[in-house]
PDB file of N, CA and C in Angstrom:
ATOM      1  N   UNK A   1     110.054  79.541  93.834  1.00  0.00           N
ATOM      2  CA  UNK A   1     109.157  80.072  94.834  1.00  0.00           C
ATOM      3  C   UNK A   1     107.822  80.448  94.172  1.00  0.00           C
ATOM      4  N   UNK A   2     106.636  79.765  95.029  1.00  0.00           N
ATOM      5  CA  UNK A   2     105.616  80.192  93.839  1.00  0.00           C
ATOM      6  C   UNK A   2     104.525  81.640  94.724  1.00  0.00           C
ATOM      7  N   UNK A   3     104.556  82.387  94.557  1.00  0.00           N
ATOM      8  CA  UNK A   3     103.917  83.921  94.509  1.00  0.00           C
ATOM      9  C   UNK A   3     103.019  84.013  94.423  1.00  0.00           C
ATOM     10  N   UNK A   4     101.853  84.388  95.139  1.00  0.00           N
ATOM     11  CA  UNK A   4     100.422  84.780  94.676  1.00  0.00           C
ATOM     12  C   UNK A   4     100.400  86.048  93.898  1.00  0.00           C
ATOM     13  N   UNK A   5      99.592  86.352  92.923  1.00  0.00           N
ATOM     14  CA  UNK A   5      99.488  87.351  91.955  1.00  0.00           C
ATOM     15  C   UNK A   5      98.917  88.376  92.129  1.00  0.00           C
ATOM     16  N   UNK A   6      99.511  90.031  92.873  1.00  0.00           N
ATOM     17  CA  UNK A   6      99.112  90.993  93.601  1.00  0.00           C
ATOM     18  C   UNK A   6      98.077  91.164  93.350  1.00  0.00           C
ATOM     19  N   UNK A   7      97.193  90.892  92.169  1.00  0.00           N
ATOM     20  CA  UNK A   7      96.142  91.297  91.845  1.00  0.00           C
ATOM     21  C   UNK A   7      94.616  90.456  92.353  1.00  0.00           C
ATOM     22  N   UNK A   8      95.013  89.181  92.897  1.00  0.00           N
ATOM     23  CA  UNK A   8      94.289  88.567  93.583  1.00  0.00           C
ATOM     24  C   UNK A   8      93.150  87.274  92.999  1.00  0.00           C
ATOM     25  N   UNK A   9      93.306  87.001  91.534  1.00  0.00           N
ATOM     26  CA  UNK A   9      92.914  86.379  90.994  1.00  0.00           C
ATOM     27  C   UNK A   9      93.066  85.031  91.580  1.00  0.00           C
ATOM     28  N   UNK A  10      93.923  84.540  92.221  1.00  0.00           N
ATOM     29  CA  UNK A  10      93.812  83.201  92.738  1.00  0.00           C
ATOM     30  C   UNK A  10      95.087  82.313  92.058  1.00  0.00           C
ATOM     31  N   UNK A  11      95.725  83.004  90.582  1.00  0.00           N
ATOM     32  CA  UNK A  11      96.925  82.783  90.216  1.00  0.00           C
ATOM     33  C   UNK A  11      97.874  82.916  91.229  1.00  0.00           C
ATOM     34  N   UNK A  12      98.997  82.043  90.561  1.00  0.00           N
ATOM     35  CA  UNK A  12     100.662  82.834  90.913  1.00  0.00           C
ATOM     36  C   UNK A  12     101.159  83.757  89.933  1.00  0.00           C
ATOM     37  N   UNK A  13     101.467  84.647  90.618  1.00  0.00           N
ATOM     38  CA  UNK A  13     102.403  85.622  89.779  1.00  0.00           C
ATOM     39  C   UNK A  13     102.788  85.269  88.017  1.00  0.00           C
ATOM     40  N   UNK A  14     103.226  84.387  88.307  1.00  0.00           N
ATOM     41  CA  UNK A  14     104.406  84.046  86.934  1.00  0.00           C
ATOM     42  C   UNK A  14     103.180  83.086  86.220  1.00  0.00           C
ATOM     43  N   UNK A  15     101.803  83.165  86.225  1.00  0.00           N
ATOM     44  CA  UNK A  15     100.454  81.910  85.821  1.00  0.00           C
ATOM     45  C   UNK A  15      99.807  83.594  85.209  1.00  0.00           C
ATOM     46  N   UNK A  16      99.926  84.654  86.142  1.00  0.00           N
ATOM     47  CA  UNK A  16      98.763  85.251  85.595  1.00  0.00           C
ATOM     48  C   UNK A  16      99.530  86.791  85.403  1.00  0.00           C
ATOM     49  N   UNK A  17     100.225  87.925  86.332  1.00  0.00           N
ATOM     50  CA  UNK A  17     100.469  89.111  85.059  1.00  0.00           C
ATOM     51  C   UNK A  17     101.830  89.286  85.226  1.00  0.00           C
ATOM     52  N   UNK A  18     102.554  87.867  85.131  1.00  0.00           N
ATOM     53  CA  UNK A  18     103.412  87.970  85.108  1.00  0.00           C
ATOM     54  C   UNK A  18     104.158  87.929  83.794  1.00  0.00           C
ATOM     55  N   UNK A  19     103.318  86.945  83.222  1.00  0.00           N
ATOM     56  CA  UNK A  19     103.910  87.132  81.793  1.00  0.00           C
ATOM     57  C   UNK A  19     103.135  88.586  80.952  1.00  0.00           C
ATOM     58  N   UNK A  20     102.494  89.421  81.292  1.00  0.00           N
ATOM     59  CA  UNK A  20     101.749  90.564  80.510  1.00  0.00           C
ATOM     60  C   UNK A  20     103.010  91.646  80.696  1.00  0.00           C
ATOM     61  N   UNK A  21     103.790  91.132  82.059  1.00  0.00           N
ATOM     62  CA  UNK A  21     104.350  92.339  82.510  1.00  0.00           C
ATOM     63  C   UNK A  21     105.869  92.099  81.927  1.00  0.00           C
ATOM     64  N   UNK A  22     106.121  90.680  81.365  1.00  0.00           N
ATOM     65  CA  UNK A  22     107.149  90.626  80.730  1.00  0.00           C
ATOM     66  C   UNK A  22     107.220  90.963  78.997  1.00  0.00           C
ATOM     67  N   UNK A  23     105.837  91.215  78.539  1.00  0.00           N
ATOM     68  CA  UNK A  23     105.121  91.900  77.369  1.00  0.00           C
ATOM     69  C   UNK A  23     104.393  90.669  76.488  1.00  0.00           C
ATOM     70  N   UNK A  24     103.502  89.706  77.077  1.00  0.00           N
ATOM     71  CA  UNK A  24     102.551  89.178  76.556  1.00  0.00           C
ATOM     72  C   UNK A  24     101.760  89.442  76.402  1.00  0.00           C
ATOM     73  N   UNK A  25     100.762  89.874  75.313  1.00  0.00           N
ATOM     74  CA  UNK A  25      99.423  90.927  75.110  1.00  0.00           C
ATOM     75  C   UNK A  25      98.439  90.039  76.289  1.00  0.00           C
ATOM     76  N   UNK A  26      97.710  91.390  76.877  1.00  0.00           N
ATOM     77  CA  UNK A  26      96.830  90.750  77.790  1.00  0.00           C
ATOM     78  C   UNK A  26      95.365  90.476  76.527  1.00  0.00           C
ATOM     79  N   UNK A  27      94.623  89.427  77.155  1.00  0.00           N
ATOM     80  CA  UNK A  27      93.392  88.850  75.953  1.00  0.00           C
ATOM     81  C   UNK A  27      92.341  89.334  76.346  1.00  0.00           C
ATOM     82  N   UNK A  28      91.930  90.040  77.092  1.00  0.00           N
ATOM     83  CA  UNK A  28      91.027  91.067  77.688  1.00  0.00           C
ATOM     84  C   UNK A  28      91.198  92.277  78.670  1.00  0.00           C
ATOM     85  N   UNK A  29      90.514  93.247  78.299  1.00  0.00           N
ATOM     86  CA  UNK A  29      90.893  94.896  79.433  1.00  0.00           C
ATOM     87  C   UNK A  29      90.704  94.592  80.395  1.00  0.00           C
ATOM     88  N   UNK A  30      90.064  93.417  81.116  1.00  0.00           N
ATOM     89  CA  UNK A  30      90.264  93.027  82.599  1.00  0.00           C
ATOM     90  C   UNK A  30      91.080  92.431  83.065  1.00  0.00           C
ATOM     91  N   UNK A  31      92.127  91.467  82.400  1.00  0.00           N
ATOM     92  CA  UNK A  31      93.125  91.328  82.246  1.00  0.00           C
ATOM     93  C   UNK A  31      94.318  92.444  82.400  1.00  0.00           C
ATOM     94  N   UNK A  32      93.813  93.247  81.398  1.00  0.00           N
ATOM     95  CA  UNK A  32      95.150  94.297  81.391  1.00  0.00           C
ATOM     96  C   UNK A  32      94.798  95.201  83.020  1.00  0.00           C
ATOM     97  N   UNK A  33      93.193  95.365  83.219  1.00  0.00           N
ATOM     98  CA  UNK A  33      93.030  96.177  84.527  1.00  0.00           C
ATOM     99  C   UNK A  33      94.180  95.664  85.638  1.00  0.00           C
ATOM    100  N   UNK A  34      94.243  94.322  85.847  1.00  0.00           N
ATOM    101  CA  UNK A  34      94.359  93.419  86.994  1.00  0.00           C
ATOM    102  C   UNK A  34      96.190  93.467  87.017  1.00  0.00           C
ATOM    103  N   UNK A  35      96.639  93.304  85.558  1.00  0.00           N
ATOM    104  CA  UNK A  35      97.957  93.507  85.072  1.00  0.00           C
ATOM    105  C   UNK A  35      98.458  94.945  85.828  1.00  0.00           C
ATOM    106  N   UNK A  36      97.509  96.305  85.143  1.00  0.00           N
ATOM    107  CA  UNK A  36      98.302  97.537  85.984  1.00  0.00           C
ATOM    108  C   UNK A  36      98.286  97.485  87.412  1.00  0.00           C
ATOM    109  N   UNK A  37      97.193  97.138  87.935  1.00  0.00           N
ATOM    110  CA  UNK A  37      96.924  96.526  89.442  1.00  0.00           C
ATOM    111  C   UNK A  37      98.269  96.404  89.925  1.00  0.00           C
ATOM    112  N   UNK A  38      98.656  95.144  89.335  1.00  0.00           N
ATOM    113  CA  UNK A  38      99.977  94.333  90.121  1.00  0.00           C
ATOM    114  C   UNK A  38     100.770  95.182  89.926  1.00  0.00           C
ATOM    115  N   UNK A  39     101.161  95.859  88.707  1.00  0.00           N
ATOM    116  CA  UNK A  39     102.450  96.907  88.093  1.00  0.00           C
ATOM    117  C   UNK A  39     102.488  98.144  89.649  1.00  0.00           C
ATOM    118  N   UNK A  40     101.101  97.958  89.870  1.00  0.00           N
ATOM    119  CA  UNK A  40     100.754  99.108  91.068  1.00  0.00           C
ATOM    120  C   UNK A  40     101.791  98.685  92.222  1.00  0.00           C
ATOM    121  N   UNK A  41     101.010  97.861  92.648  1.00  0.00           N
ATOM    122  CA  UNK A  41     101.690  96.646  93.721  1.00  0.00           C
ATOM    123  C   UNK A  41     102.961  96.446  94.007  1.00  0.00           C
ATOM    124  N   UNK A  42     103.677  96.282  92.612  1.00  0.00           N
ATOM    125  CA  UNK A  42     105.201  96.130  92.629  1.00  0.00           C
ATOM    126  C   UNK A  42     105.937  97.300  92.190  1.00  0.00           C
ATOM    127  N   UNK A  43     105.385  98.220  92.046  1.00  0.00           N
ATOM    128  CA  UNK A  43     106.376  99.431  91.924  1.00  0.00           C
ATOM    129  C   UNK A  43     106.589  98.974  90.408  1.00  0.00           C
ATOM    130  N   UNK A  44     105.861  99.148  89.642  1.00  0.00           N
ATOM    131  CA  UNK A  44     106.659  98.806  87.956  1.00  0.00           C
ATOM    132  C   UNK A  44     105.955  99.831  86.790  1.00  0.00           C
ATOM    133  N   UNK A  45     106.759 100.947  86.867  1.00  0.00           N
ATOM    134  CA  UNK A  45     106.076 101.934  86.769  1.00  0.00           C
ATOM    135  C   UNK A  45     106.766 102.016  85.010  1.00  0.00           C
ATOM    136  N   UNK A  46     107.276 101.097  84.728  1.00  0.00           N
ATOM    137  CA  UNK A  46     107.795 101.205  83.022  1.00  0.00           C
ATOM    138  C   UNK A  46     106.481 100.520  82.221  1.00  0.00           C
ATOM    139  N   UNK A  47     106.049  99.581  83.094  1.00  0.00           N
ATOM    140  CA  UNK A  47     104.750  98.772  82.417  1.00  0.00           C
ATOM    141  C   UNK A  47     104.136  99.410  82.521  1.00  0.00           C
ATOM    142  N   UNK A  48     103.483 100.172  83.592  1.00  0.00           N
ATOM    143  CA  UNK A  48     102.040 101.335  83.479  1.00  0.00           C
ATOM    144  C   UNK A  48     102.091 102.144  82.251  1.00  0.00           C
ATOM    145  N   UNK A  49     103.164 102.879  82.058  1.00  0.00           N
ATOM    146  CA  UNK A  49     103.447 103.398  81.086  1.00  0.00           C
ATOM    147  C   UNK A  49     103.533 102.757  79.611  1.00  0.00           C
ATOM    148  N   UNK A  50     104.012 101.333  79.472  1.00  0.00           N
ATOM    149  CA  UNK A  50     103.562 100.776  78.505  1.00  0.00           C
ATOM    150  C   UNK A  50     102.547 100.367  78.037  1.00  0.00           C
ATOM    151  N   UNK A  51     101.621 100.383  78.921  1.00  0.00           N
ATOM    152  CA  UNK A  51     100.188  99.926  78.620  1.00  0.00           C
ATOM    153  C   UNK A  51      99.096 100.766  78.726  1.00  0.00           C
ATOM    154  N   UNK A  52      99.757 102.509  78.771  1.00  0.00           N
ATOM    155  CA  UNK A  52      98.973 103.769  78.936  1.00  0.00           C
ATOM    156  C   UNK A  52      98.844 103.861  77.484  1.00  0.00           C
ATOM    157  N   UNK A  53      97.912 104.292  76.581  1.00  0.00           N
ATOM    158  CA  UNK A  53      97.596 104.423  75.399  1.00  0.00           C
ATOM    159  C   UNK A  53      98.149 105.484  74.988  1.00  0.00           C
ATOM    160  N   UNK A  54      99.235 105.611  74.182  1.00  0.00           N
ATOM    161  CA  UNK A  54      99.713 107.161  73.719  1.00  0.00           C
ATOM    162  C   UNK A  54      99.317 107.957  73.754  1.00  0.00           C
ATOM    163  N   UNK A  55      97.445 108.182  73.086  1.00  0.00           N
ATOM    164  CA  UNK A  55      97.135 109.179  73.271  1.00  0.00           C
ATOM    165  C   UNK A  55      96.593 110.339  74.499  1.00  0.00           C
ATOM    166  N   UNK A  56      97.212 109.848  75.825  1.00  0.00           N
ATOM    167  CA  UNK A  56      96.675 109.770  76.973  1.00  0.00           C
ATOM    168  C   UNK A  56      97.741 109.567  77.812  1.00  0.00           C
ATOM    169  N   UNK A  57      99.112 108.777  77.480  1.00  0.00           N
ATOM    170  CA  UNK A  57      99.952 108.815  78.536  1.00  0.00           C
ATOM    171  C   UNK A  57     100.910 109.835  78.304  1.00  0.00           C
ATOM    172  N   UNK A  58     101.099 109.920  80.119  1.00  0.00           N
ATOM    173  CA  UNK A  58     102.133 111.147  80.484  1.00  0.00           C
ATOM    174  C   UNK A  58     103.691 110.992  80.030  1.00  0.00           C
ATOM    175  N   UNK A  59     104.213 111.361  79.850  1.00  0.00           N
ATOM    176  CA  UNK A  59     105.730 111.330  79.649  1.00  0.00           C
ATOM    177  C   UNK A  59     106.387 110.923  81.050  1.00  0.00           C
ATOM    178  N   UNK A  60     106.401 110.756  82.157  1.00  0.00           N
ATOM    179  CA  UNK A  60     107.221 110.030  83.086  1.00  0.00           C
ATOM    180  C   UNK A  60     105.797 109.666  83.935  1.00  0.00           C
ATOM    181  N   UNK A  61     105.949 109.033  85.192  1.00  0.00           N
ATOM    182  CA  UNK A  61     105.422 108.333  85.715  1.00  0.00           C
ATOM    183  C   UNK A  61     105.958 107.856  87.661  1.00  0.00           C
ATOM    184  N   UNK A  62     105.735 108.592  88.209  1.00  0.00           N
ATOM    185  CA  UNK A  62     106.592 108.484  89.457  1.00  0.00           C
ATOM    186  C   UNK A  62     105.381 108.040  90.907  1.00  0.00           C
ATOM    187  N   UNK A  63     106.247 106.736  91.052  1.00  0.00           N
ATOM    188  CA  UNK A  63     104.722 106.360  91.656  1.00  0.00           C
ATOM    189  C   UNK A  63     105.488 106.686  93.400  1.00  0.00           C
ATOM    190  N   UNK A  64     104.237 106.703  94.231  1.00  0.00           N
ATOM    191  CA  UNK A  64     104.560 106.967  95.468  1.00  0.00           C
ATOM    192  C   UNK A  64     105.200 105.723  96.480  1.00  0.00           C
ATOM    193  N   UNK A  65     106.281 106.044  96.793  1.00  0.00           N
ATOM    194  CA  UNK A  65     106.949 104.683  97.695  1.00  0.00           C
ATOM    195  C   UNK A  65     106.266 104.478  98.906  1.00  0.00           C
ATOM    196  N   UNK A  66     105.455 105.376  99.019  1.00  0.00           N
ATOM    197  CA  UNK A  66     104.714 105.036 100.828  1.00  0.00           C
ATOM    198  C   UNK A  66     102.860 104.526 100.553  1.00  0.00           C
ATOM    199  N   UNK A  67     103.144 104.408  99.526  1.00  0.00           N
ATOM    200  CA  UNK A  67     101.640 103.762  99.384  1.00  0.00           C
ATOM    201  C   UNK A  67     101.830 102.176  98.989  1.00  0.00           C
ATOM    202  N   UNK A  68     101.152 101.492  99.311  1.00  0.00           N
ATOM    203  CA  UNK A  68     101.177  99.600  99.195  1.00  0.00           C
ATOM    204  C   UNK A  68      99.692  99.348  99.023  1.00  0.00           C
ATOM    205  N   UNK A  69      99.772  98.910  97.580  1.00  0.00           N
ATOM    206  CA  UNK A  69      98.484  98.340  97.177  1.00  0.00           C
ATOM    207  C   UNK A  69      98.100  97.407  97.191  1.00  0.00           C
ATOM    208  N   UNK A  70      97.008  96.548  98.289  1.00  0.00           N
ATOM    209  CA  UNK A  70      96.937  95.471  98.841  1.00  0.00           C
ATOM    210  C   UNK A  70      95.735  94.272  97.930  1.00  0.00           C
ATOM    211  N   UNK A  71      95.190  95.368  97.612  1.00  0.00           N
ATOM    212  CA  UNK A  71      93.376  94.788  97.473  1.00  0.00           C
ATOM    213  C   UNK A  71      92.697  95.177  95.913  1.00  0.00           C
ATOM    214  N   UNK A  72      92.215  94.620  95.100  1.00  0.00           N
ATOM    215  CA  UNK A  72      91.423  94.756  94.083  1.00  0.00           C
ATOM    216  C   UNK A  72      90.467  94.074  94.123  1.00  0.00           C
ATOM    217  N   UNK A  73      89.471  94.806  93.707  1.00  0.00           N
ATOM    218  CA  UNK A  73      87.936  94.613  94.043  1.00  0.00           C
ATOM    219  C   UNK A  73      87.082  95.130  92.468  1.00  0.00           C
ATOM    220  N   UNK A  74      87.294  93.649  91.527  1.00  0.00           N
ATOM    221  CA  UNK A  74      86.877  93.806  90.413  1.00  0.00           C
ATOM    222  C   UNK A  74      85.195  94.050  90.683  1.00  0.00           C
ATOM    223  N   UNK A  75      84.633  95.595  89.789  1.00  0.00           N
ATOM    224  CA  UNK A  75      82.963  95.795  90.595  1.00  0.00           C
ATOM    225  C   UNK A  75      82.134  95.598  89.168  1.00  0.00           C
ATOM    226  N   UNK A  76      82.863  95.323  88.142  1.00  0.00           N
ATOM    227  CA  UNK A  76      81.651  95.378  86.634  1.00  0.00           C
ATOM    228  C   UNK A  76      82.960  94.894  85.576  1.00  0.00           C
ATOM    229  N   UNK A  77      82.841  94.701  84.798  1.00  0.00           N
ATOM    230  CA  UNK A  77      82.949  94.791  82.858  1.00  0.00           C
ATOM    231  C   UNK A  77      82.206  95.373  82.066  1.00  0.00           C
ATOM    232  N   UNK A  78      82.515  96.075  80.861  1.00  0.00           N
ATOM    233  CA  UNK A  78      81.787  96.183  80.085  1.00  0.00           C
ATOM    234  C   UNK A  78      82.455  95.627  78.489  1.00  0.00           C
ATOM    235  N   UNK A  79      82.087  95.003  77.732  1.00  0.00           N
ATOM    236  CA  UNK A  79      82.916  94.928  76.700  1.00  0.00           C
ATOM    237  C   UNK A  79      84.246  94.646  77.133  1.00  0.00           C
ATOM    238  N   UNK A  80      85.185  94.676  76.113  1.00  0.00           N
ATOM    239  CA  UNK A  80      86.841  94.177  76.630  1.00  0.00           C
ATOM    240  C   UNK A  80      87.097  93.017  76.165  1.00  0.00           C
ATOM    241  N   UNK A  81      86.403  92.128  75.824  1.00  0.00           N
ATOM    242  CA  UNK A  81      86.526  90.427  75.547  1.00  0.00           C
ATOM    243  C   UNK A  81      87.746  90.445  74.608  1.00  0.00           C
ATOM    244  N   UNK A  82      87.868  89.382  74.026  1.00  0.00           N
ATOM    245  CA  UNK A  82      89.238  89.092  72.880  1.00  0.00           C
ATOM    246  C   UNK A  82      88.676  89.488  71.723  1.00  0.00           C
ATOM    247  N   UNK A  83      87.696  89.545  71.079  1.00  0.00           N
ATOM    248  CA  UNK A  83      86.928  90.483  69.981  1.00  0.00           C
ATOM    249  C   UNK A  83      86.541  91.880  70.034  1.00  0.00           C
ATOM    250  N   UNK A  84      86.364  92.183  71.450  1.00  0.00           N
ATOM    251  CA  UNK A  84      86.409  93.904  71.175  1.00  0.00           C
ATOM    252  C   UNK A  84      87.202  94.600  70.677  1.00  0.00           C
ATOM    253  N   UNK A  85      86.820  96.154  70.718  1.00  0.00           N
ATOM    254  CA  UNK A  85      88.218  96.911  70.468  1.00  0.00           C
ATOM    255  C   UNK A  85      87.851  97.713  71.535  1.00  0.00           C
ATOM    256  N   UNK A  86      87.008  97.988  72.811  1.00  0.00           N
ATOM    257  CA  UNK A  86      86.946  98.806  73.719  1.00  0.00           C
ATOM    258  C   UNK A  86      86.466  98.198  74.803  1.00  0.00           C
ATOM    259  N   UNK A  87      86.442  98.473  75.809  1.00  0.00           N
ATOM    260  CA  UNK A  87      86.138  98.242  76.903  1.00  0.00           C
ATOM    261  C   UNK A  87      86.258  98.807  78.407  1.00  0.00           C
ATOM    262  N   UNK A  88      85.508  98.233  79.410  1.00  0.00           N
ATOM    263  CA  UNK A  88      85.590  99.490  80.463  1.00  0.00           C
ATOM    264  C   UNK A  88      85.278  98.463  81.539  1.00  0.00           C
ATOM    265  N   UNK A  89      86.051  98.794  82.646  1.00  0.00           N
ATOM    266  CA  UNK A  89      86.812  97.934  84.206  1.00  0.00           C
ATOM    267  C   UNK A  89      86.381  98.732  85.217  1.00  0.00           C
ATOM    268  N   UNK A  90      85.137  98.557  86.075  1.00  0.00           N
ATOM    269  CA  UNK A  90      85.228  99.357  87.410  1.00  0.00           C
ATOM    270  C   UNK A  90      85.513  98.772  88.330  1.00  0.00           C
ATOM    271  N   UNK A  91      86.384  99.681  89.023  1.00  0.00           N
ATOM    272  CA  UNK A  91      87.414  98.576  89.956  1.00  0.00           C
ATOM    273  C   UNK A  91      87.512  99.763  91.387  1.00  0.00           C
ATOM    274  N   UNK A  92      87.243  98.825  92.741  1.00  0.00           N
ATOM    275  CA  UNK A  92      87.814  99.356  93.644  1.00  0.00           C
ATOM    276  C   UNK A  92      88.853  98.513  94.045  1.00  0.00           C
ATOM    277  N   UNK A  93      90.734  99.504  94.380  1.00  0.00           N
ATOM    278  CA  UNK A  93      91.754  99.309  94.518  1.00  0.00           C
ATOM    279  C   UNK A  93      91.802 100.029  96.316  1.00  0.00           C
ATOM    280  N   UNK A  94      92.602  99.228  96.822  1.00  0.00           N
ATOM    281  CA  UNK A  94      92.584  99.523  98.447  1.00  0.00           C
ATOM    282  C   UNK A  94      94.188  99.884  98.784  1.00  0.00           C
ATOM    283  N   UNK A  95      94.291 100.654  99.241  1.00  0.00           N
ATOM    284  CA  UNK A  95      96.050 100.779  99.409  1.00  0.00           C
ATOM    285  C   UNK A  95      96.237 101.200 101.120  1.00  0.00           C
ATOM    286  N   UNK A  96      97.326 101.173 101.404  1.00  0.00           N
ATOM    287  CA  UNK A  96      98.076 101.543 103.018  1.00  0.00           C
ATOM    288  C   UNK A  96      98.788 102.707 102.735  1.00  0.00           C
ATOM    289  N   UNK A  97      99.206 103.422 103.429  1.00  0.00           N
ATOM    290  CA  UNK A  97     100.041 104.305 103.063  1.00  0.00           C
ATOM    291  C   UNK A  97     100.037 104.847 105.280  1.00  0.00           C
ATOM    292  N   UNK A  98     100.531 106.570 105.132  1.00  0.00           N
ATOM    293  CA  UNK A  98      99.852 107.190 106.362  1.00  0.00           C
ATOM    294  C   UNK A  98      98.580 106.757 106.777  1.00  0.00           C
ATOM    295  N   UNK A  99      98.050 106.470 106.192  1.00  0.00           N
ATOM    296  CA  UNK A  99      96.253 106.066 106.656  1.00  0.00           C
ATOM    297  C   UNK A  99      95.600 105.073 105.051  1.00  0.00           C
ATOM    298  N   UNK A 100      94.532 104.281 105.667  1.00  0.00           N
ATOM    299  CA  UNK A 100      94.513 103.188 104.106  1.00  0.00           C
ATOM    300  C   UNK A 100      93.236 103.873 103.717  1.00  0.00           C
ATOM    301  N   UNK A 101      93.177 103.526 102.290  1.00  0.00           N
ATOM    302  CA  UNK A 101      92.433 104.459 101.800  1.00  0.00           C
ATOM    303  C   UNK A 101      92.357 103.479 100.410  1.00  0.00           C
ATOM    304  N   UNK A 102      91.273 103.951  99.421  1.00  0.00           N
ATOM    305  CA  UNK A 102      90.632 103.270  98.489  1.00  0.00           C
ATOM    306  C   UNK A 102      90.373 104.217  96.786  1.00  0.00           C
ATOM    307  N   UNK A 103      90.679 103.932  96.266  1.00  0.00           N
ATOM    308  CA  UNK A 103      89.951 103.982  94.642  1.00  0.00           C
ATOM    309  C   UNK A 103      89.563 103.235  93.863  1.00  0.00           C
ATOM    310  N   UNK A 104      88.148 104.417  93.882  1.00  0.00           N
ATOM    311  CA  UNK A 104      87.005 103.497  93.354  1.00  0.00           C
ATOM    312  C   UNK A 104      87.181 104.330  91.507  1.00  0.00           C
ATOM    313  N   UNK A 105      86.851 103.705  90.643  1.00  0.00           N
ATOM    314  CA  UNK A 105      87.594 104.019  89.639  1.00  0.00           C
ATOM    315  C   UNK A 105      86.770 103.035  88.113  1.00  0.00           C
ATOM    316  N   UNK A 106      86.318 104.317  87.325  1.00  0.00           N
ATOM    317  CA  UNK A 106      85.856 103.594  85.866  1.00  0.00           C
ATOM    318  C   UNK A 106      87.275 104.000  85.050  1.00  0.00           C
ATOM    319  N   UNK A 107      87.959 102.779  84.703  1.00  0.00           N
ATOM    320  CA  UNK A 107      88.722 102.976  83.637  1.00  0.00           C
ATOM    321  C   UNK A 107      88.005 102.413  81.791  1.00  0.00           C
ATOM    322  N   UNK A 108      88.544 103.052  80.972  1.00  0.00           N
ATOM    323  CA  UNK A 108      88.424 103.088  79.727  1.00  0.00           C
ATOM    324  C   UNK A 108      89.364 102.349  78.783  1.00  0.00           C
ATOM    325  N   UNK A 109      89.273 101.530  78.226  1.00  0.00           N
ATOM    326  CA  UNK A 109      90.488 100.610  77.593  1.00  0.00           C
ATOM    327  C   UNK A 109      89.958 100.336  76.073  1.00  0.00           C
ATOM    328  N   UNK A 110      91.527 100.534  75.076  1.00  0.00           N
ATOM    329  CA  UNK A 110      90.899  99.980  73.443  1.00  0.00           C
ATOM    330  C   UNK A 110      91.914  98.717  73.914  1.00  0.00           C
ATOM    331  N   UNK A 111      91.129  98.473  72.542  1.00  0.00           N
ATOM    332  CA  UNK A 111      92.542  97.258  71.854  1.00  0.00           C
ATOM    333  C   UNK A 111      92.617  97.832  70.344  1.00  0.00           C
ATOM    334  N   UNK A 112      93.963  97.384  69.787  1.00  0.00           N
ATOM    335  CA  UNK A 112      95.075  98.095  68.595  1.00  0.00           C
ATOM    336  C   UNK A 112      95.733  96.856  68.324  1.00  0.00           C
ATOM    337  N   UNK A 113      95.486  96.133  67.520  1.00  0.00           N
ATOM    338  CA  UNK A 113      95.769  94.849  66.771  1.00  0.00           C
ATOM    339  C   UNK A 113      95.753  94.084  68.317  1.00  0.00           C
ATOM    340  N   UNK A 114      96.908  93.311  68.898  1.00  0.00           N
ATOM    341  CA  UNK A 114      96.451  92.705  69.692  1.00  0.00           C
ATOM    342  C   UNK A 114      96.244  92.904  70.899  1.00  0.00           C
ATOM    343  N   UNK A 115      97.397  93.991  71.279  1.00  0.00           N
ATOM    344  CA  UNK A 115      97.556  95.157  72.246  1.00  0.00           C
ATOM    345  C   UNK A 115      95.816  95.940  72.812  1.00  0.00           C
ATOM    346  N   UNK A 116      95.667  95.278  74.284  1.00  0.00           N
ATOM    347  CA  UNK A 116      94.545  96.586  74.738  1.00  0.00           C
ATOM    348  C   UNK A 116      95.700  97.389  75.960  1.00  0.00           C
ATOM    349  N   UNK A 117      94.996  98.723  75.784  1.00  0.00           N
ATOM    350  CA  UNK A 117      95.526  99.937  76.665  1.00  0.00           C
ATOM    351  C   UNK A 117      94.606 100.509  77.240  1.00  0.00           C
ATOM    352  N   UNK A 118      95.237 100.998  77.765  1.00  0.00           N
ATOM    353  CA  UNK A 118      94.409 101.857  79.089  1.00  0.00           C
ATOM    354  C   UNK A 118      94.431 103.005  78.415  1.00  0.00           C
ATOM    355  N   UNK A 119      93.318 103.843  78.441  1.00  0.00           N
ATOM    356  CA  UNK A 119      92.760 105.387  77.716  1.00  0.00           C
ATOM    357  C   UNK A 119      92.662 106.219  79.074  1.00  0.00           C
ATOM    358  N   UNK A 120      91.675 106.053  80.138  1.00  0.00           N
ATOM    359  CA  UNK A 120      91.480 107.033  81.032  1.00  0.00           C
ATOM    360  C   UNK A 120      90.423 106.794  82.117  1.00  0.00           C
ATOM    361  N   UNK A 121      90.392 107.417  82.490  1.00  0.00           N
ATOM    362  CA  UNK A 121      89.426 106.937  83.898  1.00  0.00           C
ATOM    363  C   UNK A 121      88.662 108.525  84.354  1.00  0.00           C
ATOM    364  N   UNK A 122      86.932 107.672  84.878  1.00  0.00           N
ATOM    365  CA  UNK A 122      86.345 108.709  85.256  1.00  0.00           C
ATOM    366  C   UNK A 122      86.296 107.938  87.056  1.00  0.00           C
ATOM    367  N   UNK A 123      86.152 108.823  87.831  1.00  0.00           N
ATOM    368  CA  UNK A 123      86.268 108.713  88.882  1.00  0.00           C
ATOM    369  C   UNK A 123      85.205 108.815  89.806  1.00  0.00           C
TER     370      UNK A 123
END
């Protein structure tokens, strides 16, 4: 069955974060953005956490079952390429829930040998 890729790139699932989410280093922080995206999407709240940067991630992770994240709306890059070691993703994410609603969102990302992570977000 071939899947479009929650994140909206125009992939299928199993072409684009599907293999990040089975632990293939993503090759850019927009990549990895688009990766937590989907992790969003599908309820895969062990990958968020794997790809939260230690120094910054929480010890559990409990995502909300009444929210459905439909929409990503890549708005900039900065840096992030396969030669950086930092980079930064502003992204508006659209979700349903009781009423639909949106985050708009600067996240912060290194890379650590081949591994990039997510650091933090200003809002």
């Amino acid at each position: 069955m071939i899947t479009r890729c929650p994140c909206l790139s125009g992939e299928t699932y199993d072409a684009c974060c599907g293999p990040l989410h089975r632990g293939a280093p993503a090759p850019t922080a927009e990549r990895l953005m688009r990766s937590r995206f989907s992790a969003f999407a599908l309820g895969d709240a062990p990958y968020l956490l794997r790809s939260w940067h230690p120094s910054t991630r929480p010890s559990e992770l409990a995502l909300d079952p009444g929210l459905r994240w439909y929409r990503l709306d890549i708005e900039r890059t900065e840096r992030g390429g396969p030669f950086d070691t930092d980079g930064v993703v502003e992204f508006i994410a659209h979700y349903k829930g009781d009423e639909r609603g949106s985050l708009h969102e600067v996240s912060h990302f290194v890379r650590e040998g081949r591994d990039w992570f997510y650091v933090e977000a200003n809002q």
